[in-house]
Structure formats: structure tokens, C-alpha cells
C-alpha atoms as a PDB file:
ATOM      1  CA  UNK A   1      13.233   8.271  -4.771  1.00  0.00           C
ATOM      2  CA  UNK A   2      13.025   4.942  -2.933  1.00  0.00           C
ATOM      3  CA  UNK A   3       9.282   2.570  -3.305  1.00  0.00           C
ATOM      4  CA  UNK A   4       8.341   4.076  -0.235  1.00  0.00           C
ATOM      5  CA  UNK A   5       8.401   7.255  -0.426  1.00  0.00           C
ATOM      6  CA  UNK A   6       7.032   6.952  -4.289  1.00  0.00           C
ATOM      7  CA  UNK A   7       4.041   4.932  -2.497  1.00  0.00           C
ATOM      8  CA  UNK A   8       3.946   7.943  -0.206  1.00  0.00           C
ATOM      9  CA  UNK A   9       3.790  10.268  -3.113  1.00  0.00           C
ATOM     10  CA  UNK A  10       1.159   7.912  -4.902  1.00  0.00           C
ATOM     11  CA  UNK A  11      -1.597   7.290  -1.939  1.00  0.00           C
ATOM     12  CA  UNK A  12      -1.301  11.079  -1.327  1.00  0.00           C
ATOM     13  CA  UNK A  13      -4.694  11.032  -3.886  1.00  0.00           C
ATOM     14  CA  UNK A  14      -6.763   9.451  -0.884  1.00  0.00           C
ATOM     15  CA  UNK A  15      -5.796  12.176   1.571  1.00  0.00           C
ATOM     16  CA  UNK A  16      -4.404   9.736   4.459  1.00  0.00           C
ATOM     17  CA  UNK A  17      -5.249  11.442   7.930  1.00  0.00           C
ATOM     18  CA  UNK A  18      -2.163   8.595   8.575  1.00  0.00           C
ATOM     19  CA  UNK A  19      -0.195   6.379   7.019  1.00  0.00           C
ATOM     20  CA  UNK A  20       2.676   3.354   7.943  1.00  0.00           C
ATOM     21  CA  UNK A  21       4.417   1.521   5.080  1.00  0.00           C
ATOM     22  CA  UNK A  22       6.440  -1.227   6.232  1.00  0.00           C
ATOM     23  CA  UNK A  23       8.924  -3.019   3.691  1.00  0.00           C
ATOM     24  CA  UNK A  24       9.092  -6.646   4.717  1.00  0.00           C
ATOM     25  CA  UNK A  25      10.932  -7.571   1.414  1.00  0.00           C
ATOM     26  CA  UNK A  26      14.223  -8.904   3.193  1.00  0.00           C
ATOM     27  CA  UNK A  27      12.162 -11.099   5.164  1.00  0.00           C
ATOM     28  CA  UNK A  28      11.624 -12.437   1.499  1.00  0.00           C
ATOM     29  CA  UNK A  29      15.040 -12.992  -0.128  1.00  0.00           C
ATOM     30  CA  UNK A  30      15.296 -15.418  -2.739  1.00  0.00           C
ATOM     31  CA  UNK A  31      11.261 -15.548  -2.934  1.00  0.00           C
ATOM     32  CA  UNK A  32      10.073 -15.567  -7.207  1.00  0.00           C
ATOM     33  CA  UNK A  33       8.438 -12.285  -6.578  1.00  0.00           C
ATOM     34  CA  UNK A  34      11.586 -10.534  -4.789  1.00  0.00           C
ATOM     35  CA  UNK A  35      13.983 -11.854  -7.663  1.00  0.00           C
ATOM     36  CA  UNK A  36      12.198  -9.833 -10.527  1.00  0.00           C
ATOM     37  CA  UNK A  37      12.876  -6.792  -8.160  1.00  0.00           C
ATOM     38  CA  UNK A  38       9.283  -6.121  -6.427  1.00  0.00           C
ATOM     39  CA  UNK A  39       9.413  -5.742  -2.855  1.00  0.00           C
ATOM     40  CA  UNK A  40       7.037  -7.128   0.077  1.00  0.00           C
ATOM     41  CA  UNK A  41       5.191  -4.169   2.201  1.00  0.00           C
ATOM     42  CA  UNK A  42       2.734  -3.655   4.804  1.00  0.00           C
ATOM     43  CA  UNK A  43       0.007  -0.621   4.747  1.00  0.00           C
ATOM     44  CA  UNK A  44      -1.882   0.803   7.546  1.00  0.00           C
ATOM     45  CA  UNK A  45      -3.515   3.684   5.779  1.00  0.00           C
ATOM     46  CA  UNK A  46      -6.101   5.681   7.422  1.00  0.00           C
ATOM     47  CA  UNK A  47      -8.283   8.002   5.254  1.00  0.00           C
ATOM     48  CA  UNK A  48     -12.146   9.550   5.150  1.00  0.00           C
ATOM     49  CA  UNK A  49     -12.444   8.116   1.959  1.00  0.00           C
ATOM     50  CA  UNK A  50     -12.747   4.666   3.147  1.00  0.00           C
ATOM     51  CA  UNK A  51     -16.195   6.006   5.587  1.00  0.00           C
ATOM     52  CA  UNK A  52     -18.803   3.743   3.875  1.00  0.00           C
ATOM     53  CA  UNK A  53     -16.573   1.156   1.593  1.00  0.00           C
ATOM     54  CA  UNK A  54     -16.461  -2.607   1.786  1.00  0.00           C
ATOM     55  CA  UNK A  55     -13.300  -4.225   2.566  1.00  0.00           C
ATOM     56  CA  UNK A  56     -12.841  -4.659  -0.877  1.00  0.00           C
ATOM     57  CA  UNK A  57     -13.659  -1.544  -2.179  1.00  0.00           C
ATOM     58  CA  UNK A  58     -11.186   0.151   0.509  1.00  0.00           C
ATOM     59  CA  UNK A  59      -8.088  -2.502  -1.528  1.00  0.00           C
ATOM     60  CA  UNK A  60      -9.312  -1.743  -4.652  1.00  0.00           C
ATOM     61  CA  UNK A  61      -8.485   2.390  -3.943  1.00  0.00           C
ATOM     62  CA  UNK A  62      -5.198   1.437  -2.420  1.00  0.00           C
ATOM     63  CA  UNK A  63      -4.091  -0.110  -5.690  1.00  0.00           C
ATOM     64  CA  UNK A  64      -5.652   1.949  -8.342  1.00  0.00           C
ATOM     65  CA  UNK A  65      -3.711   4.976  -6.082  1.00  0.00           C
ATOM     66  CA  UNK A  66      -0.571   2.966  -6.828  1.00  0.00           C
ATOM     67  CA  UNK A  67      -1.093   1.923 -10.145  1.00  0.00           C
ATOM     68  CA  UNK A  68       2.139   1.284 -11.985  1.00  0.00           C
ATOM     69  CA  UNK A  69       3.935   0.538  -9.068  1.00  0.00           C
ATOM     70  CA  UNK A  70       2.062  -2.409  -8.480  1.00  0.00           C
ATOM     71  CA  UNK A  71       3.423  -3.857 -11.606  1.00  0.00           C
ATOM     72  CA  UNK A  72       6.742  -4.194 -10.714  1.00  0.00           C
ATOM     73  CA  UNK A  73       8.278  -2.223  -7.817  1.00  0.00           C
ATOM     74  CA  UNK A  74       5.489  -4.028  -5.579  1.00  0.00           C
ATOM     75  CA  UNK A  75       4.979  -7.551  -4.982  1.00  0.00           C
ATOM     76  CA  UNK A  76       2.929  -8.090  -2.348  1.00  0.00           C
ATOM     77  CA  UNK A  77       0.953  -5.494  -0.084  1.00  0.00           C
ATOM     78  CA  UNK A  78      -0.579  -6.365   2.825  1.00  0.00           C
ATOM     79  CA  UNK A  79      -3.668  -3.581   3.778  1.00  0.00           C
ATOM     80  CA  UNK A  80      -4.834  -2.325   6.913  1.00  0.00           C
ATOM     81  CA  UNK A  81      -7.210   0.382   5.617  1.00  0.00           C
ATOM     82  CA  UNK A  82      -9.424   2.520   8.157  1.00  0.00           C
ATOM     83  CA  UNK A  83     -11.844   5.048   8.364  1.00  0.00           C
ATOM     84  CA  UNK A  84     -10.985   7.880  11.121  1.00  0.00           C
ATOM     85  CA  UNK A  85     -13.650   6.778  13.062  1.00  0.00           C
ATOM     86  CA  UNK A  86     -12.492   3.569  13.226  1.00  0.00           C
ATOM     87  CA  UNK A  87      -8.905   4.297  14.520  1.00  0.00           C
END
């Protein structure tokens, strides 16, 4: 299973009406963070369980949903997390 799809897998737990992972991570070759192996990604992540969070709150359920992956398969994550209603 590529990081991806184990992201997929992972952020299932906040029951994404939609979701877009991007892996920027060759734009990043020979960066510290892509030598150790963790890749570079971009999330747009739509989900009702952002209605009513903070910014940070909304981040802070992204990476508790990814845990362990953020410890070495991920690098860097860039978050675009929405509400439906704010499609």
C-alpha cells in the first residue's frame, strides 16, 4: 500500500464528504526531510466534523487521524480542511 492510499485509509475516521491528497515530494528531492524517506503532500479534506472548529483544531484532527504516519512516511502536509458548507 503506497502513503496515499494508507493516508486514505487513515483520515477515513473523519468521514471526508471529499478528499485530494497531492504528493509534492519530487518537487523536494535532496531536501533533509525527503532523505530520511518522508514525503511532501497537500490535503484538501472536506468533512462535517470540521462544522464549528478553529483552524487549528481542524489540523490538529488531520494529524491525530494520521498518527504514525506522520512520524516518518510524512514530512510535510500542507491542509486545506473544510466544512461542507463551506465548499
Amino acid at each position: 500500500m503506497n502513503v496515499i492510499d494508507m493516508m486514505r485509509e487513515k483520515l477515513a475516521a473523519l468521514e471526508p464528504v471529499s478528499i485530494d491528497i497531492i504528493d509534492d515530494s519530487a518537487k523536494h528531492a535532496g531536501h533533509a526531510g525527503a532523505r530520511s524517506g518522508g514525503g511532501h503532500f497537500r490535503l484538501a479534506i472536506v468533512s462535517p466534523r470540521f462544522a464549528g472548529c478553529r483552524t487549528m483544531e481542524r489540523h490538529r484532527l488531520v494529524y491525530d487521524a494520521l498518527g504514525p504516519l506522520m512520524k516518518k512516511e510524512i514530512h510535510a502536509l500542507g491542509i486545506d480542511a473544510k466544512a461542507p458548507d463551506e465548499k
